[in-house]
Structures are given as C-alpha cells and as structure tokens.
C-alpha atoms as a PDB file:
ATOM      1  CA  UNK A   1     -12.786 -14.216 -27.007  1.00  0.00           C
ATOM      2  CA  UNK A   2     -10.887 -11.147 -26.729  1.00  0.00           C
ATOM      3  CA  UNK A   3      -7.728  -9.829 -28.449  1.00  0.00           C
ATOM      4  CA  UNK A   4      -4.486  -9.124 -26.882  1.00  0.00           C
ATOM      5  CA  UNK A   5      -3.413  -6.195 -26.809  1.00  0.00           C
ATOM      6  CA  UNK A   6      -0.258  -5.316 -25.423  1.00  0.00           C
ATOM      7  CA  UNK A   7      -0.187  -2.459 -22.781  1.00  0.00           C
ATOM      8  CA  UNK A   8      -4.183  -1.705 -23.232  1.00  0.00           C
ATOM      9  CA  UNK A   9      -4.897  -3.750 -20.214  1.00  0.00           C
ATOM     10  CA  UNK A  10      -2.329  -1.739 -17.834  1.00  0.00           C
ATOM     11  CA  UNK A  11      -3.665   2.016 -19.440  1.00  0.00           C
ATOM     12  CA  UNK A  12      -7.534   0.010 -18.639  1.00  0.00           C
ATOM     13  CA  UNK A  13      -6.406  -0.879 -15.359  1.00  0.00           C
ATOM     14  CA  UNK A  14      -4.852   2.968 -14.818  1.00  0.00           C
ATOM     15  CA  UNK A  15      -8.591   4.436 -15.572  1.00  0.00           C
ATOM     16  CA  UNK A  16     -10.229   2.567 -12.384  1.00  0.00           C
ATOM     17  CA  UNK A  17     -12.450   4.317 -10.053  1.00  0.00           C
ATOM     18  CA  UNK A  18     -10.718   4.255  -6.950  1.00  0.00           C
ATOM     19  CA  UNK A  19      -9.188   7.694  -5.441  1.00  0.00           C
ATOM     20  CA  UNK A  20      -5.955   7.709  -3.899  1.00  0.00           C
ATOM     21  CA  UNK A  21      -6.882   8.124  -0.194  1.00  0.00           C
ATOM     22  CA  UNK A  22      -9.070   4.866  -1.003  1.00  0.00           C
ATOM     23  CA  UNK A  23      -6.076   3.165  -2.188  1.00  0.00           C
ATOM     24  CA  UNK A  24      -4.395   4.386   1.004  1.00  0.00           C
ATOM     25  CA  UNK A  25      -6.964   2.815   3.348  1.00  0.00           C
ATOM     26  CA  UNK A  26      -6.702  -0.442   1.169  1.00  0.00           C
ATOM     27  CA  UNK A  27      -2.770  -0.582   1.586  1.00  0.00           C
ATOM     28  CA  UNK A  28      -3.174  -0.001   5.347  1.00  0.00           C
ATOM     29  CA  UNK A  29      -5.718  -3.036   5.713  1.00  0.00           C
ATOM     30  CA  UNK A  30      -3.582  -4.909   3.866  1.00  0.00           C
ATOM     31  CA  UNK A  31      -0.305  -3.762   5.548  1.00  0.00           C
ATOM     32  CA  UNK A  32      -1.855  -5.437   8.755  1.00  0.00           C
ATOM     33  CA  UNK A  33      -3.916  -8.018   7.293  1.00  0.00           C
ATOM     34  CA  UNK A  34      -7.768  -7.699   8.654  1.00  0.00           C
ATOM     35  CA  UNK A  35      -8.997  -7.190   5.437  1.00  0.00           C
ATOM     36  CA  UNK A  36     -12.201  -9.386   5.008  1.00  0.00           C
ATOM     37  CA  UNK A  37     -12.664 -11.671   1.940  1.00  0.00           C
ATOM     38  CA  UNK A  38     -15.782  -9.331   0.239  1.00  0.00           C
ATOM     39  CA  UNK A  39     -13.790  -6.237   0.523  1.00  0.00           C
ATOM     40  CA  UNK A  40     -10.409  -7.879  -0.750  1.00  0.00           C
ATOM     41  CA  UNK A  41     -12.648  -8.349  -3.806  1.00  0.00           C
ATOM     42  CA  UNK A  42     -13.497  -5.387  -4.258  1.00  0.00           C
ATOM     43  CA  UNK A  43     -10.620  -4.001  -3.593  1.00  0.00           C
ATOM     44  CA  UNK A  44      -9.317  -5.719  -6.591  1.00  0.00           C
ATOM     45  CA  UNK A  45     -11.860  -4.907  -8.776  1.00  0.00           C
ATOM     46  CA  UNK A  46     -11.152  -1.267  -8.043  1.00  0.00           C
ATOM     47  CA  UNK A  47      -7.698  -0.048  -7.024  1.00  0.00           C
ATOM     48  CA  UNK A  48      -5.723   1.838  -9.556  1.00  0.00           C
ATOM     49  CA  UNK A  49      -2.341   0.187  -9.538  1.00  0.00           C
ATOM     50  CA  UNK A  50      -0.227   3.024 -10.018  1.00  0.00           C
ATOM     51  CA  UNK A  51      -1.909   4.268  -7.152  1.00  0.00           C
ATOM     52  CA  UNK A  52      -1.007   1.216  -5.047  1.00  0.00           C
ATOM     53  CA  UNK A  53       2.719   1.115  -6.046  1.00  0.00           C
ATOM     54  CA  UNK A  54       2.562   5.062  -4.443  1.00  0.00           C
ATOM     55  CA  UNK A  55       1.181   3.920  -1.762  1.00  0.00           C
ATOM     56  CA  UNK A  56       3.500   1.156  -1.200  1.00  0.00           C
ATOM     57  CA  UNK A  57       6.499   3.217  -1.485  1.00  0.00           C
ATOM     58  CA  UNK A  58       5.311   5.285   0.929  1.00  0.00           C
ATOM     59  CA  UNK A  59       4.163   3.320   3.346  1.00  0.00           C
ATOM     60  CA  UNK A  60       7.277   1.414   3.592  1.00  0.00           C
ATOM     61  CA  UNK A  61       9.411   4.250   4.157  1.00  0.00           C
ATOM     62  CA  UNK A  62       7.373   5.697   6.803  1.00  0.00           C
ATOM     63  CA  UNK A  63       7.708   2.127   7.924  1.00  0.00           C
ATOM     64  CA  UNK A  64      11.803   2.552   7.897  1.00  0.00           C
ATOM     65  CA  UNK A  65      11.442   5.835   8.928  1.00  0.00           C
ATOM     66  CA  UNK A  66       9.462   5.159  12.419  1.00  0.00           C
ATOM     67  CA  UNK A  67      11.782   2.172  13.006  1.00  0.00           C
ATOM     68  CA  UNK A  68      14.562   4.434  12.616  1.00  0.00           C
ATOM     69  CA  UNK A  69      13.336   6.535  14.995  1.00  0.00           C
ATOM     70  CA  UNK A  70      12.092   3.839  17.544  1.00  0.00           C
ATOM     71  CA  UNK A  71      15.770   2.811  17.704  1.00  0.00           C
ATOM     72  CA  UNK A  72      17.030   6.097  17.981  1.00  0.00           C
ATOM     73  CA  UNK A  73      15.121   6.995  20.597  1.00  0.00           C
ATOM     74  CA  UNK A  74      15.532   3.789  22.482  1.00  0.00           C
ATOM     75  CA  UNK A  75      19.461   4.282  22.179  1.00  0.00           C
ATOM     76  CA  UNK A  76      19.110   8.079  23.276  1.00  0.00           C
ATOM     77  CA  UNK A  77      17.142   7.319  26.485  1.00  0.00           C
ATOM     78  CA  UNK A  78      19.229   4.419  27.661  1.00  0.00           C
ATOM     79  CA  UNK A  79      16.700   1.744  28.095  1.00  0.00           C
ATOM     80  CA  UNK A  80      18.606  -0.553  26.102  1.00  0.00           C
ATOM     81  CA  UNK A  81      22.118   0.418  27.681  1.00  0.00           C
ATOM     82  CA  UNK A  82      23.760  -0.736  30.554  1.00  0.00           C
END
C-alpha cells in the first residue's frame, strides 16, 4: 500500500511526458468530443495537467474571442438587421 503524501502526487503528475502542443491536440479532441475510448486513456495516462489548465484557458478565450467577432461582424454587415 502506498503512503500519502500530500502534494507529491500533483509535482508526479507535473513530470508527465506529454509536450504542450500534445496537450493542445488532446484539448481540441476533447473540445469537440471525437475522441475514441483507447486514446482518452492514454490521454490520461499522459497529459501534464498544468499543461491542460493552459490549454483550457486558452482555448476558451479564443472561443469568446471568435464569438465576439462572429457577432460583430454579423451586426456590421446587416444580415441580422432590418
């Protein structure tokens, strides 16, 4: 059995193999959910979790940031007015 210790598993965790543009391509499967069962896995196994709270962050504020400018260019070329 092994011991607790407090914050080990999260520095562990920090030390995993996966690069960041890995982590990116994980986030993006995920952000549109085709990600098969096997890779999920490994995924898992794998992804660096401070990476994937980066990549989070920044993927949801391009997200913002292209609805944003969806709207605004909707408004500006008066499809949506009267």
């Amino acid at each position: 059995m092994s011991e607790f210790r407090p914050g080990q598993d999260l520095k562990d965790a920090a030390q995993r193999p996966m690069s960041f543009v890995q982590t990116v391509k994980a986030i993006a499967w995920a952000f549109f959910g085709v990600r098969r069962g096997a890779g999920y896995e490994e995924d898992v196994a794998k992804l660096n979790p401070v990476h994937v709270i980066i990549a989070g962050v920044i993927a949801a504020v391009l997200f913002v940031l292209v609805l944003v400018l969806l709207v605004q260019w909707v408004i500006g070329s008066g499809v949506a007015g009267s």
